[in-house]
Protein backbone atom coordinates (compact mmCIF):
# COMPACT_ATOMS: atom_id res chain seq x y z
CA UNK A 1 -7.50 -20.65 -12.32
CA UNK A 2 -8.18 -24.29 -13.18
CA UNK A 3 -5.86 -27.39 -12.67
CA UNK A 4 -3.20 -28.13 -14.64
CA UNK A 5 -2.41 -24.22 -15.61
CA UNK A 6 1.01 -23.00 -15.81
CA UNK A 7 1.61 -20.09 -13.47
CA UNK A 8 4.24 -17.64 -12.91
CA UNK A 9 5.79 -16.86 -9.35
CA UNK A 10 3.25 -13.39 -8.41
CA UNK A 11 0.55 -14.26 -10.47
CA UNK A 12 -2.47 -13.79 -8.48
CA UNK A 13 -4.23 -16.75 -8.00
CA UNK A 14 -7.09 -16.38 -5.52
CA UNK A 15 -8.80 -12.87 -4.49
CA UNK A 16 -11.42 -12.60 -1.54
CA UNK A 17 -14.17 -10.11 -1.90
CA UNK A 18 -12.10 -6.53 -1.13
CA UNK A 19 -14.40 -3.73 -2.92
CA UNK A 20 -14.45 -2.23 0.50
CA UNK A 21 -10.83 -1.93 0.87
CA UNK A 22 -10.99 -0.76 -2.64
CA UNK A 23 -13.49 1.73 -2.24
CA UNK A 24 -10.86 2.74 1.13
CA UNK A 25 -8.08 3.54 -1.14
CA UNK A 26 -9.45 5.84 -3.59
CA UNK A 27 -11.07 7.31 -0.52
CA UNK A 28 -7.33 7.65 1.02
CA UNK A 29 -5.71 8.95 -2.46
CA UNK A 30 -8.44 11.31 -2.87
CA UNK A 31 -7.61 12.78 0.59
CA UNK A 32 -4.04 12.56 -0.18
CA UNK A 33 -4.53 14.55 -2.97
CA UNK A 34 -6.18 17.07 -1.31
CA UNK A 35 -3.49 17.13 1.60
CA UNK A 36 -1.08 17.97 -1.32
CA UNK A 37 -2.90 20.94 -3.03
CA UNK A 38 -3.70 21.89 1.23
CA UNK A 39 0.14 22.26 1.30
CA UNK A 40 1.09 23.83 -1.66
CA UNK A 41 -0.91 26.42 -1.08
CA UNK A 42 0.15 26.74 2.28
CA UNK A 43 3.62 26.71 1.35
CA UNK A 44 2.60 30.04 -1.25
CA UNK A 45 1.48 31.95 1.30
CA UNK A 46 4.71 31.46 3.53
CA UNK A 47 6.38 32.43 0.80
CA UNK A 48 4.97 35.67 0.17
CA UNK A 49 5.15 36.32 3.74
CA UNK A 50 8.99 35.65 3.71
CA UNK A 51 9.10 38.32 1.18
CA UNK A 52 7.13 40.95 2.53
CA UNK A 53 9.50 40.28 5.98
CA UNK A 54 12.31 40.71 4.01
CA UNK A 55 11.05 44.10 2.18
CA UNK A 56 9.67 45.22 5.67
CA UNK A 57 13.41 44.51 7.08
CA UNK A 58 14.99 46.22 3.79
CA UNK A 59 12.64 49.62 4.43
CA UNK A 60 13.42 49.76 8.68
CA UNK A 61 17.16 50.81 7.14
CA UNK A 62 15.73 53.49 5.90
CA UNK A 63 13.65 54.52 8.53
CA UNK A 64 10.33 54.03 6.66
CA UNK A 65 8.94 51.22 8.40
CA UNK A 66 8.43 50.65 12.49
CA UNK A 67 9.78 48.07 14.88
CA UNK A 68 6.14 46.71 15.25
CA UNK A 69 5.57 46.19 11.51
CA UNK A 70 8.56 44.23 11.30
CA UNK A 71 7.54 42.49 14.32
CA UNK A 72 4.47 41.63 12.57
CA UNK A 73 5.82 40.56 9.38
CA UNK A 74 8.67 38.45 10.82
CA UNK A 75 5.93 36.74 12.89
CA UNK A 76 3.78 35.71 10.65
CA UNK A 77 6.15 34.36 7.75
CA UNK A 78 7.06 32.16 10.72
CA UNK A 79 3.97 31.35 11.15
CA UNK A 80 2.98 30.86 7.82
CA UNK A 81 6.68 28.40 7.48
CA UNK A 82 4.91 26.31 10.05
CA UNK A 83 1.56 25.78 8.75
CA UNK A 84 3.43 25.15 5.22
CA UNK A 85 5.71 22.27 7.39
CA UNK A 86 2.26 21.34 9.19
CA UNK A 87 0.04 20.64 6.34
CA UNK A 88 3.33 18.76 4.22
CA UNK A 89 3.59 16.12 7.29
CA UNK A 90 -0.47 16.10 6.95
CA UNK A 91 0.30 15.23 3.32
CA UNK A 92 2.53 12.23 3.84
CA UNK A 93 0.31 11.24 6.82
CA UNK A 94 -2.12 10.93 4.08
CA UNK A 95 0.10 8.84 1.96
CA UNK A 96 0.57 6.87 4.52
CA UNK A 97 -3.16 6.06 4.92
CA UNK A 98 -2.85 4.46 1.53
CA UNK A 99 -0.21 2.26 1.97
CA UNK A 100 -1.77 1.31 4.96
CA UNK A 101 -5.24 -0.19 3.19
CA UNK A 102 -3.01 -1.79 0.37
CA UNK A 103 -1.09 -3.63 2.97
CA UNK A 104 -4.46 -5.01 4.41
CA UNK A 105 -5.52 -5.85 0.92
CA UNK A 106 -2.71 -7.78 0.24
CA UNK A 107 -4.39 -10.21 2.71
CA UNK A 108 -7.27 -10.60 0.50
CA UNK A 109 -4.97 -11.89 -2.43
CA UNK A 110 -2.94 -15.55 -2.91
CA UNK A 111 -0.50 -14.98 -5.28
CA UNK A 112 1.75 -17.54 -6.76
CA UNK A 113 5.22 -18.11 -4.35
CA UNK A 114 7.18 -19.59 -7.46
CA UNK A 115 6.74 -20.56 -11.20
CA UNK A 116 4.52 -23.98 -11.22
CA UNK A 117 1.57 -25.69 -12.31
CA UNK A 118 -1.46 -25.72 -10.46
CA UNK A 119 -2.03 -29.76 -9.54
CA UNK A 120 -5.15 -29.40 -7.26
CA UNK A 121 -7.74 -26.64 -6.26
CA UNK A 122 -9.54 -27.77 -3.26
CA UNK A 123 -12.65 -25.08 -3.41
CA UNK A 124 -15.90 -23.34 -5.22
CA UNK A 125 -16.43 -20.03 -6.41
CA UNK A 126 -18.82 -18.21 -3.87
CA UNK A 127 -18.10 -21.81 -1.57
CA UNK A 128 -17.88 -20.72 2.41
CA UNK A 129 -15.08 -23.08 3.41
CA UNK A 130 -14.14 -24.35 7.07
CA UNK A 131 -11.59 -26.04 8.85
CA UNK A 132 -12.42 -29.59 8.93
CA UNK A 133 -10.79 -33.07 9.26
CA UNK A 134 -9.03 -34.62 6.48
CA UNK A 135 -10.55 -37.17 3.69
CA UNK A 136 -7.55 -38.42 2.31
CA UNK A 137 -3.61 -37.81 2.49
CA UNK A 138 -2.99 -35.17 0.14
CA UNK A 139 -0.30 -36.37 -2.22
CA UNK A 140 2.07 -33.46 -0.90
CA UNK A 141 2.69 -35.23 2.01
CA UNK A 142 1.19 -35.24 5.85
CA UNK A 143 -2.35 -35.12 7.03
CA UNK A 144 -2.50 -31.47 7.01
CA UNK A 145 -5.87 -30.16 7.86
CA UNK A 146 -5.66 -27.10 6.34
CA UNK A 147 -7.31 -25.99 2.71
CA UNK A 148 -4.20 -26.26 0.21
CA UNK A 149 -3.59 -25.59 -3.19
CA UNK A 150 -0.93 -27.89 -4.38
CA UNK A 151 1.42 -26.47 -7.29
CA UNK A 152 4.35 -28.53 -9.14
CA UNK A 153 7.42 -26.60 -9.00
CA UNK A 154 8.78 -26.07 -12.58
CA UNK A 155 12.09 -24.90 -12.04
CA UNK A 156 14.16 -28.19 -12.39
CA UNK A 157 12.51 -30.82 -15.18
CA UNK A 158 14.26 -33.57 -16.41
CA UNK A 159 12.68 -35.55 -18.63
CA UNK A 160 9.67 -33.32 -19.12
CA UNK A 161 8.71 -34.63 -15.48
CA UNK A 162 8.87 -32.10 -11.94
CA UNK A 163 11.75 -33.28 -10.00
CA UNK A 164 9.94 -31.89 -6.88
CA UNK A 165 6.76 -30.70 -5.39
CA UNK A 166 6.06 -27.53 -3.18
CA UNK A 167 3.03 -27.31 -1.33
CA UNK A 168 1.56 -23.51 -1.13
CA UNK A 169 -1.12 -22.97 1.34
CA UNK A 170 -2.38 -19.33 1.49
CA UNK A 171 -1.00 -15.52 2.59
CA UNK A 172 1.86 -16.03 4.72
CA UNK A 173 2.56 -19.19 2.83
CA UNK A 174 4.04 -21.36 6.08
């Protein structure tokens, strides 16, 4: 990003360091993956087990089959139903995890709030930057103390000139 660029509103223009949360969400979709493929299979099994209860049910018309088998069957497609319903909500708790970490990364990244042109970058690459009294009035206005990056706001010219400013300070732009 350097001064006097043209940006678009959303276009990134500052990311801190973030591998880790990075790192976090392949982690997380990895494990969400796994959750799925967890309750798929689960899901199989109940499925055959619903069967077999069914065929086991079927047969005790006939005679061919005892209380306690059906019992047994009846049970565990139940069962089975439940570990299938268990391991889906351990799927989308999974899922969740992910959009969890991207959320947090989205503090690591300024993006643009509207179309502009970037007037002023206050800041290094690698710099370490703290809170510290004002040198000058910035030419936005006030005294602010606060690190700013100043972009013209494109969206009514006349003249080939801005017609207005908008300051935009960081995430959560005040």
């Amino acid at each position: 990003m350097t001064e006097g660029e043209h940006v678009k509103a959303g276009q990134l223009l500052l990311a801190l360091w973030n591998r880790d949360l990075t790192a976090e969400i392949a982690l997380n979709q990895a494990e969400s993956a796994a959750a799925l493929a967890t309750a798929r299979s689960a899901c199989l099994q109940a499925q055959v087990a619903r069967r077999e209860a069914d065929r086991q049910a079927k047969l005790r018309h006939r005679g061919a089959v005892s209380e306690e088998n059906i019992d047994k069957a009846e049970t565990e497609a139940r069962a089975l139903q439940a570990g299938c319903e268990s391991a889906n909500a351990m799927a989308r708790v999974a899922a969740a995890r992910v959009d969890v970490v991207r959320a947090r990364m989205e503090r690591t990244r300024l993006t643009a709030p509207f179309d502009g042109v970037v007037a002023e970058i206050n800041g290094e690459l690698n710099e370490y930057v703290t809170p510290s009294p004002p040198r000058h009035r910035h030419p936005a206005g006030g005294g602010s103390d606060r690190q700013h990056l100043l972009l013209h706001d494109c969206s009514h010219r006349r003249g080939g000139r801005a017609q207005s400013r908008r300051r935009a300070t960081g995430p959560g732009i005040p």
